[in-house]
C-alpha atoms as a PDB file:
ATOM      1  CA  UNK A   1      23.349 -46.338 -34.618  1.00  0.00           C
ATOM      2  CA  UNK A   2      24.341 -42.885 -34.796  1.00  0.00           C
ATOM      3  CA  UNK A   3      21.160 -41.691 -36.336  1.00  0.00           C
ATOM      4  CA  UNK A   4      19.596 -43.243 -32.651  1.00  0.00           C
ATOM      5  CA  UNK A   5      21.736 -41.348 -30.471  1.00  0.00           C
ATOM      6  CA  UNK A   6      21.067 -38.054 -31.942  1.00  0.00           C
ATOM      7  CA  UNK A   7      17.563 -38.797 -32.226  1.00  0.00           C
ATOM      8  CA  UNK A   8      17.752 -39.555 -28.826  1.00  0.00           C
ATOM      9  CA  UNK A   9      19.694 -36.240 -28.354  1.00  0.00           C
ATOM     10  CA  UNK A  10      17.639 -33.875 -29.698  1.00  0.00           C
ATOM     11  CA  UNK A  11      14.584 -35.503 -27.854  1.00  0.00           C
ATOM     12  CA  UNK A  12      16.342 -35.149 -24.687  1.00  0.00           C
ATOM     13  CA  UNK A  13      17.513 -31.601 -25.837  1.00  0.00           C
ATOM     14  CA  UNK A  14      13.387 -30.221 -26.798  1.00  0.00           C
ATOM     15  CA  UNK A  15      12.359 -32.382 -23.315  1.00  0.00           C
ATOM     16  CA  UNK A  16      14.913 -30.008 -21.468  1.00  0.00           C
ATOM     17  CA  UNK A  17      13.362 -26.756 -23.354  1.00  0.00           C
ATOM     18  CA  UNK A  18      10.095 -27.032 -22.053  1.00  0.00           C
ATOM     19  CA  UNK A  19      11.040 -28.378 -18.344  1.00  0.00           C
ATOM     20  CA  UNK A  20      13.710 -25.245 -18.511  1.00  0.00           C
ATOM     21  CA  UNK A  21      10.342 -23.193 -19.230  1.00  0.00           C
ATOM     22  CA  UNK A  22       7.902 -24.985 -17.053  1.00  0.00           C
ATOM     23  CA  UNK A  23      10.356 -24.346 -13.799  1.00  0.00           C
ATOM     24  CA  UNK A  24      10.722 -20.860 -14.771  1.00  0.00           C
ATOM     25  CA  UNK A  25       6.479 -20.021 -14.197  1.00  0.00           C
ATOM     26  CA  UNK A  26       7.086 -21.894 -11.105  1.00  0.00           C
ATOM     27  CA  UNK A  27       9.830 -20.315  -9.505  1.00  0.00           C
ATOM     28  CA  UNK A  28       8.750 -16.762 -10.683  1.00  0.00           C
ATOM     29  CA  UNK A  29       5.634 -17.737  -8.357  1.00  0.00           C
ATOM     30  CA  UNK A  30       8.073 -18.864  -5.612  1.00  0.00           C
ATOM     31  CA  UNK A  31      10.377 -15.681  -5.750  1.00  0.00           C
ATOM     32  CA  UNK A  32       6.999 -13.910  -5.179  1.00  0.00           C
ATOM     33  CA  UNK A  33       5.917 -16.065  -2.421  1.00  0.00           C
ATOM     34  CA  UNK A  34       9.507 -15.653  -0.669  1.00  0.00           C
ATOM     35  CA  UNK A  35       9.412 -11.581  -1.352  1.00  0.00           C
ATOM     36  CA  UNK A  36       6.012 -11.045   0.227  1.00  0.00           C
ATOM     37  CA  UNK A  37       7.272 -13.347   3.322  1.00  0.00           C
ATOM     38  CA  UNK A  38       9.993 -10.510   3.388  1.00  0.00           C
ATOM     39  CA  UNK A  39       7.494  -7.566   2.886  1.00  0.00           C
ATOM     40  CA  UNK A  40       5.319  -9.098   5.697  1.00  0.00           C
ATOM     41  CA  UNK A  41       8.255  -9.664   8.246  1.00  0.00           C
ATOM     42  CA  UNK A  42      10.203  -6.124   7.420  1.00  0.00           C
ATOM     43  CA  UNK A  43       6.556  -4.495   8.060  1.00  0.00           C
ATOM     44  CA  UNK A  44       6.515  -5.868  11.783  1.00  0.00           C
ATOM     45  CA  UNK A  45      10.624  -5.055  12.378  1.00  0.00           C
ATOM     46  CA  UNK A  46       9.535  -1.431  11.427  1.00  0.00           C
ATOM     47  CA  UNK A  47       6.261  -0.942  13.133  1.00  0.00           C
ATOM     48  CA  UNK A  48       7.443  -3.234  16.572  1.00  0.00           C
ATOM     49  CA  UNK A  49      11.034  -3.192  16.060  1.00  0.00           C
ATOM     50  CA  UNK A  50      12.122   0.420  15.445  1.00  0.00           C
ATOM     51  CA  UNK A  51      15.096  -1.507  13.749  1.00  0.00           C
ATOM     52  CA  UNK A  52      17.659   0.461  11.414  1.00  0.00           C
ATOM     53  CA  UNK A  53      15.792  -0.204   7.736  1.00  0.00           C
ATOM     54  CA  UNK A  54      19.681  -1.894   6.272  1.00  0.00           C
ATOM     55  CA  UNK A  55      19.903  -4.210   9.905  1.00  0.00           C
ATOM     56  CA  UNK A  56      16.105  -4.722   9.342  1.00  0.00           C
ATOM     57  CA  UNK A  57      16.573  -6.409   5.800  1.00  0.00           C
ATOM     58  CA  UNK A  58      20.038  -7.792   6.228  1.00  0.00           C
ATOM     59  CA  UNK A  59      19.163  -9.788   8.955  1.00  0.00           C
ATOM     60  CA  UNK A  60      15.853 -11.265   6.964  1.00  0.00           C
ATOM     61  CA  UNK A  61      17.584 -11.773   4.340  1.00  0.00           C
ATOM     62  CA  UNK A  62      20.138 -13.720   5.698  1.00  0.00           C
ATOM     63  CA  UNK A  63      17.271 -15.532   7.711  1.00  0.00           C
ATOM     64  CA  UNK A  64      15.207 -16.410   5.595  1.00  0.00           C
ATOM     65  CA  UNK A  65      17.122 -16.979   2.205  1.00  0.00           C
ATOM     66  CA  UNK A  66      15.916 -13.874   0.269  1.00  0.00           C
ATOM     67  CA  UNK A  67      18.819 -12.926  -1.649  1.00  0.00           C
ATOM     68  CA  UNK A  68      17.483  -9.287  -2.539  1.00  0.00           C
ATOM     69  CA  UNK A  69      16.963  -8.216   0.519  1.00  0.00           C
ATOM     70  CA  UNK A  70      20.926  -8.790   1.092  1.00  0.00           C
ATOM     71  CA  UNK A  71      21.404  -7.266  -1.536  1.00  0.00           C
ATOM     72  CA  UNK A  72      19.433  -4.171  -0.671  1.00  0.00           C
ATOM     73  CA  UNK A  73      21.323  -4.030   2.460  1.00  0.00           C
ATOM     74  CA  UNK A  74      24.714  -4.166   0.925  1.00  0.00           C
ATOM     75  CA  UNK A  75      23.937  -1.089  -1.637  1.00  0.00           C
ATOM     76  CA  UNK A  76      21.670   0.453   0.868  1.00  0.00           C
ATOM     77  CA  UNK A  77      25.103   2.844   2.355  1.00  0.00           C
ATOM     78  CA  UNK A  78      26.335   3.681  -0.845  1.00  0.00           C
ATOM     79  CA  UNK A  79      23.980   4.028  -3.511  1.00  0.00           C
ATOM     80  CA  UNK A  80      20.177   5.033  -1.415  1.00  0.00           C
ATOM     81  CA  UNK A  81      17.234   3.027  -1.123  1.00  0.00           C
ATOM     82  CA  UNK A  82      15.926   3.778  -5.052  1.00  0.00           C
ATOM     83  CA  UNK A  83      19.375   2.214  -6.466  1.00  0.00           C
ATOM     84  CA  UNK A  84      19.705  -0.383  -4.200  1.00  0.00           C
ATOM     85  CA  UNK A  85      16.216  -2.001  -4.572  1.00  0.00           C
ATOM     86  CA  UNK A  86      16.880  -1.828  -8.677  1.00  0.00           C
ATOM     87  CA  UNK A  87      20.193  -2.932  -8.225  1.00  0.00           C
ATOM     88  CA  UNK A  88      18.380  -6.371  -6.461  1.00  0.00           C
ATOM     89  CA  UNK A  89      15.377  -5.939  -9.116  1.00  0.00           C
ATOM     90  CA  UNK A  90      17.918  -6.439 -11.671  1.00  0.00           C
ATOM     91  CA  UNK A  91      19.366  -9.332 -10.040  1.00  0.00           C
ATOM     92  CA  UNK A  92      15.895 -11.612 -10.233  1.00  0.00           C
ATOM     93  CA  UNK A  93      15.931 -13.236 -13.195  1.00  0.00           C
ATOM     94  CA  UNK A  94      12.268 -14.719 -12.895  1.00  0.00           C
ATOM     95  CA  UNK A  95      10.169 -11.583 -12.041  1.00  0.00           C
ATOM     96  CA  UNK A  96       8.764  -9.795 -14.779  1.00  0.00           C
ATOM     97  CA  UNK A  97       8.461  -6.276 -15.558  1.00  0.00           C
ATOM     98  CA  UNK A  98       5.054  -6.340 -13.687  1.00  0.00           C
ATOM     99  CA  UNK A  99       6.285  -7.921 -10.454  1.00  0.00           C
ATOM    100  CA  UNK A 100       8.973  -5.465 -10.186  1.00  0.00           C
ATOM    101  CA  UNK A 101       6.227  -2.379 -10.242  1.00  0.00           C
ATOM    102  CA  UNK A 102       5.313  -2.871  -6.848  1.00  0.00           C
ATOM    103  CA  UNK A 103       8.522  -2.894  -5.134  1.00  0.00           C
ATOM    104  CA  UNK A 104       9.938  -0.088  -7.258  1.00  0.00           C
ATOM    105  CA  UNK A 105       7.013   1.944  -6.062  1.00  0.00           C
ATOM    106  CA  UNK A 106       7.816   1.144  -2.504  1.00  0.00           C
ATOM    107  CA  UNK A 107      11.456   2.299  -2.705  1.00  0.00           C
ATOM    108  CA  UNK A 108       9.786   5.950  -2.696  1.00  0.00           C
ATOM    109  CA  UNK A 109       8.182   5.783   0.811  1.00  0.00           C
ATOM    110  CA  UNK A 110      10.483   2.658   2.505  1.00  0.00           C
ATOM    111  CA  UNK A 111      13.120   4.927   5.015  1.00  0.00           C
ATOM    112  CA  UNK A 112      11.809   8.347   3.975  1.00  0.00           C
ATOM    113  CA  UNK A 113       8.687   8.367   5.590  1.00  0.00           C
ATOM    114  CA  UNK A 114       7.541   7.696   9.322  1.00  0.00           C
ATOM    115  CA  UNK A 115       6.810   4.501  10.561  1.00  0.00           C
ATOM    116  CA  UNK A 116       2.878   4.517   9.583  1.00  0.00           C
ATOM    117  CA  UNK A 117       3.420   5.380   5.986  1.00  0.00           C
ATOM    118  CA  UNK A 118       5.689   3.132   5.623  1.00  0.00           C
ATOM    119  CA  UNK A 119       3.850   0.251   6.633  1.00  0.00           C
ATOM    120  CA  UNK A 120       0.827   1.457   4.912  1.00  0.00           C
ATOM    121  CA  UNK A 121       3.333   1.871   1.093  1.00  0.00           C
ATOM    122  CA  UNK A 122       4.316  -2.148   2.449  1.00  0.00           C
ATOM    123  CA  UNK A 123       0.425  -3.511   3.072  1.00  0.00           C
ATOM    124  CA  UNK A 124       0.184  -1.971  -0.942  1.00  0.00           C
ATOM    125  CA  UNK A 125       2.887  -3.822  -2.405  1.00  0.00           C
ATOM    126  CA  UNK A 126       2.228  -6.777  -0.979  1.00  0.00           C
ATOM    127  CA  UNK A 127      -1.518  -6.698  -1.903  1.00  0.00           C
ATOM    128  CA  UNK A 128      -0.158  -6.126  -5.165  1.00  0.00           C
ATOM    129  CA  UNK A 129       2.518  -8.950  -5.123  1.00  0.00           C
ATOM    130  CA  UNK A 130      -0.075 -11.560  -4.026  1.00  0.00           C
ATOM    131  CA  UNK A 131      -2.185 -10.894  -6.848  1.00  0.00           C
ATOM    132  CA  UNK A 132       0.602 -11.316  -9.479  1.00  0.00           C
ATOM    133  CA  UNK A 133       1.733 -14.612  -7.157  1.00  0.00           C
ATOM    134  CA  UNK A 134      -1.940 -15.702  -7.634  1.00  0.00           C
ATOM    135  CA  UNK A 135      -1.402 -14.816 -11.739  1.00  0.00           C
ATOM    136  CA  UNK A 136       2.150 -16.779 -11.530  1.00  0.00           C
ATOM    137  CA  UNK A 137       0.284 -19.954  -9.768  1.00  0.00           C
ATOM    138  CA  UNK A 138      -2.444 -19.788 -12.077  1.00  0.00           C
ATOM    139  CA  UNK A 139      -0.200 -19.397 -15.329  1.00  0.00           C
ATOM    140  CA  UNK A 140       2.063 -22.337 -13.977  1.00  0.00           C
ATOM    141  CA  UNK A 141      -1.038 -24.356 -13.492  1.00  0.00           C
ATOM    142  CA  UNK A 142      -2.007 -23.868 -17.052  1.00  0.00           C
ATOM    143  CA  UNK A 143       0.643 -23.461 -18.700  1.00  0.00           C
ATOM    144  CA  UNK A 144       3.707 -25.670 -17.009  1.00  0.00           C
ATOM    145  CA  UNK A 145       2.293 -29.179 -18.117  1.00  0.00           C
ATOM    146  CA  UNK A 146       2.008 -27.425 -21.905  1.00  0.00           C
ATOM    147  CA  UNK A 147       5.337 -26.382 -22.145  1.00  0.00           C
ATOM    148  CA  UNK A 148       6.485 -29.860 -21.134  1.00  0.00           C
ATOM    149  CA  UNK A 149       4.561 -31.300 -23.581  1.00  0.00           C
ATOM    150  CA  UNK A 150       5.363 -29.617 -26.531  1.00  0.00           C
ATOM    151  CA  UNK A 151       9.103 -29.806 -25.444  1.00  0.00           C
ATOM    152  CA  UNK A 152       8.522 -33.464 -25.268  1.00  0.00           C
ATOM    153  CA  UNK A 153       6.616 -33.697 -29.035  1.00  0.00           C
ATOM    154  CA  UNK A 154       8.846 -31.070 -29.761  1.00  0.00           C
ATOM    155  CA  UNK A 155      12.155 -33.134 -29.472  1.00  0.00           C
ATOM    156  CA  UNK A 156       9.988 -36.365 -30.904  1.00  0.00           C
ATOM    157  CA  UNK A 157       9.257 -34.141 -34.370  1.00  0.00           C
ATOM    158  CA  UNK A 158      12.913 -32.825 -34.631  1.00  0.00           C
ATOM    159  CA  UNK A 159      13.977 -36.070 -34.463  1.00  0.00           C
ATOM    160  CA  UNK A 160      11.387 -37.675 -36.858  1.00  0.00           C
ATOM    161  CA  UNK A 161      12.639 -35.116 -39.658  1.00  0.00           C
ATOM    162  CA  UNK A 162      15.916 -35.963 -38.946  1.00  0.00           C
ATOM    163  CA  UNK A 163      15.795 -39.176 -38.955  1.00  0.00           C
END
């Protein structure tokens, strides 16, 4: 009877590895989707709303759900616009290295430029963004149903040897 349950266990235990995996490639692809939303609405507040740059992404943060963008806002006062925006890079757990590129680069022009090269440093990030949110949707697509599986047949062999 024991030998069951922890059979059972350590299925359930390699399942939960590669569904833990499989949501990570899709939310990386979400966290992308939600930051270029940002990008896109903080380019129209500075072109047509002449908005402070901290109101400008504290209020779409706290609009739309983007976490970093609060985040920026909060550190915006106290640390500048390159510390802040790593400070909230840090923060996102699901971007990689070469997500992060783009916005990093945009912390150089975003409130120390005027208005036109500002949007102009946005319209490049997010061109860049969409193309790794198109890499995160395809990788999900091809690889989310793998990872499942071998958690699945991964939990099924553990327990097999075990047993």
């Amino acid at each position: 009877m024991l030998r069951i349950i922890g059979a059972a266990m350590i299925i359930f235990a390699g399942s939960m590895i590669g569904f833990l995996k499989s949501d990570a490639l899709k939310k990386r692809a979400e966290c992308l989707d939600r930051i270029i939303s940002g990008l896109n609405l903080l380019e129209t507040d500075i072109s047509y709303g002449k908005t402070d740059l901290s109101c400008a992404l504290f209020s779409i943060g706290e609009t739309h759900k983007i976490g970093m963008f609060k985040t920026i806002a909060k550190n915006l006062s106290k640390d500048g616009i390159k510390s802040a925006i790593c400070t909230a890079l840090g923060e996102e757990e699901y971007l990689l290295e070469r997500d992060k590129a783009p916005i990093k680069a945009l912390a150089d022009n975003l409130g120390m430029t005027d208005c036109v090269a500002q949007v102009q440093a946005i319209k490049r990030a997010t061109s860049s963004l969409l193309d790794g949110k198109k890499n995160a949707q395809e990788e999900y697509a091809r690889l989310g149903k793998l990872y499942r599986s071998c958690g699945v047949l991964g939990g099924i062999l553990g327990a097999i040897v075990l047993i």
